[in-house]
Protein backbone atom coordinates (compact mmCIF):
# COMPACT_ATOMS: atom_id res chain seq x y z
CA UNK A 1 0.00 0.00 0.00
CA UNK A 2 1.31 3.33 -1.02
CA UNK A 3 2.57 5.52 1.89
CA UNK A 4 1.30 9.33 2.60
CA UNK A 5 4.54 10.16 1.29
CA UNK A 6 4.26 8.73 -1.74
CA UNK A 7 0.34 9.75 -2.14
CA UNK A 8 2.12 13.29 -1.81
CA UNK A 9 4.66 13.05 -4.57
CA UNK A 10 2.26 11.55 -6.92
CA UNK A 11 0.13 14.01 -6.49
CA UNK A 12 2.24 16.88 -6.50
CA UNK A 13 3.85 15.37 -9.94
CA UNK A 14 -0.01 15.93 -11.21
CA UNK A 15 -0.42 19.60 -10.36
CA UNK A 16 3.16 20.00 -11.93
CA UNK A 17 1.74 18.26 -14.92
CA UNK A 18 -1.50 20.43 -15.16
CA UNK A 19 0.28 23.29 -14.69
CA UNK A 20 3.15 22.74 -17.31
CA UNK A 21 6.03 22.75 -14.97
CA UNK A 22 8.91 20.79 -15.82
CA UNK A 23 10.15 20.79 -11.80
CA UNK A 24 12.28 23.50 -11.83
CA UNK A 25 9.88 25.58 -9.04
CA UNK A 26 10.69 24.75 -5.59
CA UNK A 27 7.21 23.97 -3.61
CA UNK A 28 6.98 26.93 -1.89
CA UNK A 29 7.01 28.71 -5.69
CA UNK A 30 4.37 25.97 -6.83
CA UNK A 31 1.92 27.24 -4.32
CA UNK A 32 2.44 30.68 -4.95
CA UNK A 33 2.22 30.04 -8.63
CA UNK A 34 -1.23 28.24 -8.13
CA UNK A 35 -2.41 30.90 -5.45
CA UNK A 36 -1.96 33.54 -8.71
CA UNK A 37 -3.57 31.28 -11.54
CA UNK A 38 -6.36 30.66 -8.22
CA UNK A 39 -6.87 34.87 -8.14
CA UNK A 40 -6.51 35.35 -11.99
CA UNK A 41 -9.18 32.65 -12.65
CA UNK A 42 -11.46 34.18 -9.98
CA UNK A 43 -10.88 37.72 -11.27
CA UNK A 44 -11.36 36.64 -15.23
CA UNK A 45 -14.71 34.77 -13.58
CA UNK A 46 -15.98 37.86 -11.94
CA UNK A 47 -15.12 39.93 -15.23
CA UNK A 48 -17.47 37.72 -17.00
CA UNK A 49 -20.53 37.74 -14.84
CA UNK A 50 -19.99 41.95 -15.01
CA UNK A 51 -19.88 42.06 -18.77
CA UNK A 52 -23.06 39.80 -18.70
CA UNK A 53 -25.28 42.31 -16.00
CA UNK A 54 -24.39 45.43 -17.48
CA UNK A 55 -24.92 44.11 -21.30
CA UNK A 56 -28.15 42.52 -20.10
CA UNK A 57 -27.00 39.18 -22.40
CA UNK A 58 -28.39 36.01 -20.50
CA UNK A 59 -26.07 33.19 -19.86
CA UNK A 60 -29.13 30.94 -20.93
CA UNK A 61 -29.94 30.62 -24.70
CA UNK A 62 -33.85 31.33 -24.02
CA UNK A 63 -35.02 34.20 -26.12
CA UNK A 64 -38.80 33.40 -27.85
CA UNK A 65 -40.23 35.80 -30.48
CA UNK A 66 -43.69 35.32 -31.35
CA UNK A 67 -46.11 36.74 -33.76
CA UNK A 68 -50.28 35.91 -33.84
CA UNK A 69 -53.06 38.12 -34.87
CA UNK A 70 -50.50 41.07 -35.83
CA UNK A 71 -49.03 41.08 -32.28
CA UNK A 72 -45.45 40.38 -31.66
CA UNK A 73 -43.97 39.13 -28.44
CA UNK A 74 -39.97 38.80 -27.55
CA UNK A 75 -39.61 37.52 -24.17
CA UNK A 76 -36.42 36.22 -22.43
CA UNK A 77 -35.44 36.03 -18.75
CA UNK A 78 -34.00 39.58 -19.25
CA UNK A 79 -36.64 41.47 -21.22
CA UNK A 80 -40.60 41.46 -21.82
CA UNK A 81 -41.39 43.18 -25.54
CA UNK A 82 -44.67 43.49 -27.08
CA UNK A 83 -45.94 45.20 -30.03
CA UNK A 84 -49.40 45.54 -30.99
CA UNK A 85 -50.06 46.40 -34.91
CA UNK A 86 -52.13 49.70 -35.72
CA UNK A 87 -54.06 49.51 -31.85
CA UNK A 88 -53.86 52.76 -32.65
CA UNK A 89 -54.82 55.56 -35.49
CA UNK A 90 -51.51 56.94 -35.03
CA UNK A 91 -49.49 53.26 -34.89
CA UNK A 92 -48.85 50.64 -32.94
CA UNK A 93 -48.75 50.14 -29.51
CA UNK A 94 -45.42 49.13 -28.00
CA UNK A 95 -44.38 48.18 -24.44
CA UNK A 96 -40.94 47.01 -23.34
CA UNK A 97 -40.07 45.89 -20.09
CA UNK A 98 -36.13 45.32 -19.03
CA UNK A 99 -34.06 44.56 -15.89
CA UNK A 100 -30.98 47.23 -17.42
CA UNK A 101 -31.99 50.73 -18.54
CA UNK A 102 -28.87 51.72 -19.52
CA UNK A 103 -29.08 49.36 -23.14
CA UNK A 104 -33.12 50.76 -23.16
CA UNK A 105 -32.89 51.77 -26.65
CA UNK A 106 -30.59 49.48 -28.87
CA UNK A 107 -32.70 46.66 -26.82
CA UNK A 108 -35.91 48.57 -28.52
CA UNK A 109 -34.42 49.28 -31.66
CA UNK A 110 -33.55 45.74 -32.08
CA UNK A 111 -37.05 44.42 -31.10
CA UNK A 112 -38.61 47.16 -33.23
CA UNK A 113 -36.61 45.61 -36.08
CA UNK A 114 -37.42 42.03 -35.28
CA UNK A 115 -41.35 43.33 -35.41
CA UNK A 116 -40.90 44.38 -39.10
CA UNK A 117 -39.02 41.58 -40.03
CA UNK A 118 -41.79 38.86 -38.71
CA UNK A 119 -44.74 40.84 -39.75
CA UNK A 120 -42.99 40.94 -43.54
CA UNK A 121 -42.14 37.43 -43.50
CA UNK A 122 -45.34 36.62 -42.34
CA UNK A 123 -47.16 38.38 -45.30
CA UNK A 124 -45.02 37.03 -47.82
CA UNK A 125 -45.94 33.23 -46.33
CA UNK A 126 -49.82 34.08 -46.07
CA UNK A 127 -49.65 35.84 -50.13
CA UNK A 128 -48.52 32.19 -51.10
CA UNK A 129 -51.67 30.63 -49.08
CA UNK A 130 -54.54 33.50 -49.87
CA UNK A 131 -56.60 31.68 -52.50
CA UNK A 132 -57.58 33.89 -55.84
CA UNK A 133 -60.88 35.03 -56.00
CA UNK A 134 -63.56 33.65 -58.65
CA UNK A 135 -63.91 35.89 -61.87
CA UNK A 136 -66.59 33.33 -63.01
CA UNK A 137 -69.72 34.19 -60.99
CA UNK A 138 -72.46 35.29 -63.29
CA UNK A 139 -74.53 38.08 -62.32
CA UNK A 140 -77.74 36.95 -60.25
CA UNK A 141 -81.24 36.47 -62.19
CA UNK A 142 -82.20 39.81 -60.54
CA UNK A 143 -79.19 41.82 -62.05
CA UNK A 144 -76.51 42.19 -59.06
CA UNK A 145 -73.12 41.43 -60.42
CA UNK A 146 -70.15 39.98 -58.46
CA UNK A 147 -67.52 42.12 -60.29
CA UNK A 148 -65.92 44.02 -57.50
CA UNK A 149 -63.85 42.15 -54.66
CA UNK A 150 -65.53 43.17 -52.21
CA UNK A 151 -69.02 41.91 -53.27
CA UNK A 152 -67.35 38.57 -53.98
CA UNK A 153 -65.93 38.13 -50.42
CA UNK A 154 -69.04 39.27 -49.11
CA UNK A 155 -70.82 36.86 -50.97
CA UNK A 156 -68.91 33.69 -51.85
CA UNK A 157 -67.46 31.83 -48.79
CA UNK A 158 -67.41 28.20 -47.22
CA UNK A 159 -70.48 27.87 -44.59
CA UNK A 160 -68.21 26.39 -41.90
CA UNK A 161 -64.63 25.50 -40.69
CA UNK A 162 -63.76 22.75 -42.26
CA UNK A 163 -65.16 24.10 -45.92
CA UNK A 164 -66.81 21.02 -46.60
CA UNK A 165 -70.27 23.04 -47.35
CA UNK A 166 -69.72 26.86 -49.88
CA UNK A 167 -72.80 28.83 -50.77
CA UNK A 168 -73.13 31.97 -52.85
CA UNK A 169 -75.37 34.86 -51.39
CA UNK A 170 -77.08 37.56 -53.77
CA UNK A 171 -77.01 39.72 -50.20
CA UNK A 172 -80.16 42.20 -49.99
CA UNK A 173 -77.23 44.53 -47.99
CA UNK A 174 -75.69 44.55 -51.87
CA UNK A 175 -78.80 45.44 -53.46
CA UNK A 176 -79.44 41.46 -54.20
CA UNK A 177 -82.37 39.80 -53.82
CA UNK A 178 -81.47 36.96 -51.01
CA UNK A 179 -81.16 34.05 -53.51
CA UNK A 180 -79.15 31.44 -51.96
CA UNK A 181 -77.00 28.86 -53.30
CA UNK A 182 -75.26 25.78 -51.83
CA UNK A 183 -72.77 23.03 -52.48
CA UNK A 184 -69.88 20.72 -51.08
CA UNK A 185 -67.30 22.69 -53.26
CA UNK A 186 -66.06 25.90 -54.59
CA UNK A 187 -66.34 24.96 -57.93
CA UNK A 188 -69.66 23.15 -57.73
CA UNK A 189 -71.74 26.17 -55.87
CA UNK A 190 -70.23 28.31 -58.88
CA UNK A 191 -71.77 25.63 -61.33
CA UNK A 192 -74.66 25.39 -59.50
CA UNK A 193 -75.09 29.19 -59.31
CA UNK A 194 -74.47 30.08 -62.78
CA UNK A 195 -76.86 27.51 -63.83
CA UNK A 196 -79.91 29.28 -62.19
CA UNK A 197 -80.38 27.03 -59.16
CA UNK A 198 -82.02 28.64 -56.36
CA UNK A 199 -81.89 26.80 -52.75
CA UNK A 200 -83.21 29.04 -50.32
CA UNK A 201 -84.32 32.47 -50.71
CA UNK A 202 -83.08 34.96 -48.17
CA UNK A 203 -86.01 38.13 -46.80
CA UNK A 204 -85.12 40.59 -44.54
């Protein structure tokens, strides 16, 4: 069984090895030499967790940014932002909460940013899904036309959520005459329409 002694030696030869001395310091110097890497580490250590309060950057990776129904939301452990679109006739409204007021506005310029980059990516993805409107409606058997967009949005439109059932609505509001016409498919209640078919009549 090893003795202390040896235990010791061993062990010192590790620290030498860690440390990249060759054995030229005496042990007195060793420990003085590890009592200074000991401080510099601490200091470099405390340096770090400075330069991380004052620039309000989190240690953790967690930062969420989140946009639904034209609001955007950036929250992290450091900072609450959110950004309502047009809640009001002169813009949006904006709120930012944050634990370091000295980095205030970068921290809002770079959320205000964020906002217009998510609310432009998010129109160019909904463009690509918006389906085009029918140009093939004929005009009702009482005259009212379907030639304007609104009108056609207004009128044309599935009957519930999972657009199994469309209709088409001459709308008395449009100065129609409450014909009503359904079927299980765009296409179909257009057919069906422009073929004269009346399913329900609509009186105010």
């Amino acid at each position: 069984m090893p003795s202390t002694e040896t235990k010791e030696l061993f062990a010192l030869a590790k620290i030498r090895e860690v440390i990249g001395d060759d054995g030229k310091l005496m042990q007195e110097d060793l420990v003085l030499y590890i009592k200074e890497l000991k401080e510099k580490a601490d200091k470099l250590d405390a340096l770090n967790s400075r330069n991380a309060e004052t620039s309000g950057i989190s240690q953790s990776p967690y930062l969420s940014a989140i946009l639904v129904d034209g609001m955007v939301n950036i929250d992290s452990e450091h900072i609450a932002y959110a950004n309502i679109d047009d809640m009001y006739k002169n813009g949006d409204a904006v709120g930012l909460q944050l634990n370091n007021e000295s980095i205030r506005d970068s921290v809002t310029s770079f959320c205000n940013n964020i906002t217009d980059d998510l609310r432009t990516l998010n129109k160019l993805l909904t463009l690509q899904k918006e389906p085009k409107l029918p140009s093939n409606i004929n005009p009702c058997s009482c005259g009212a036309t379907f030639d304007d967009e609104s009108t056609i949005l207004d009128s044309f439109h599935p009957c519930n959520r999972e657009r199994t059932k469309w209709n088409i609505h001459c709308k008395p509001q449009n100065s129609g005459c409450g014909r009503i016409v359904y079927a299980s498919f765009e296409e179909a209640v257009i057919t069906r329409w422009n073929n004269g078919v009346t399913d329900e009549m609509f009186e105010e």
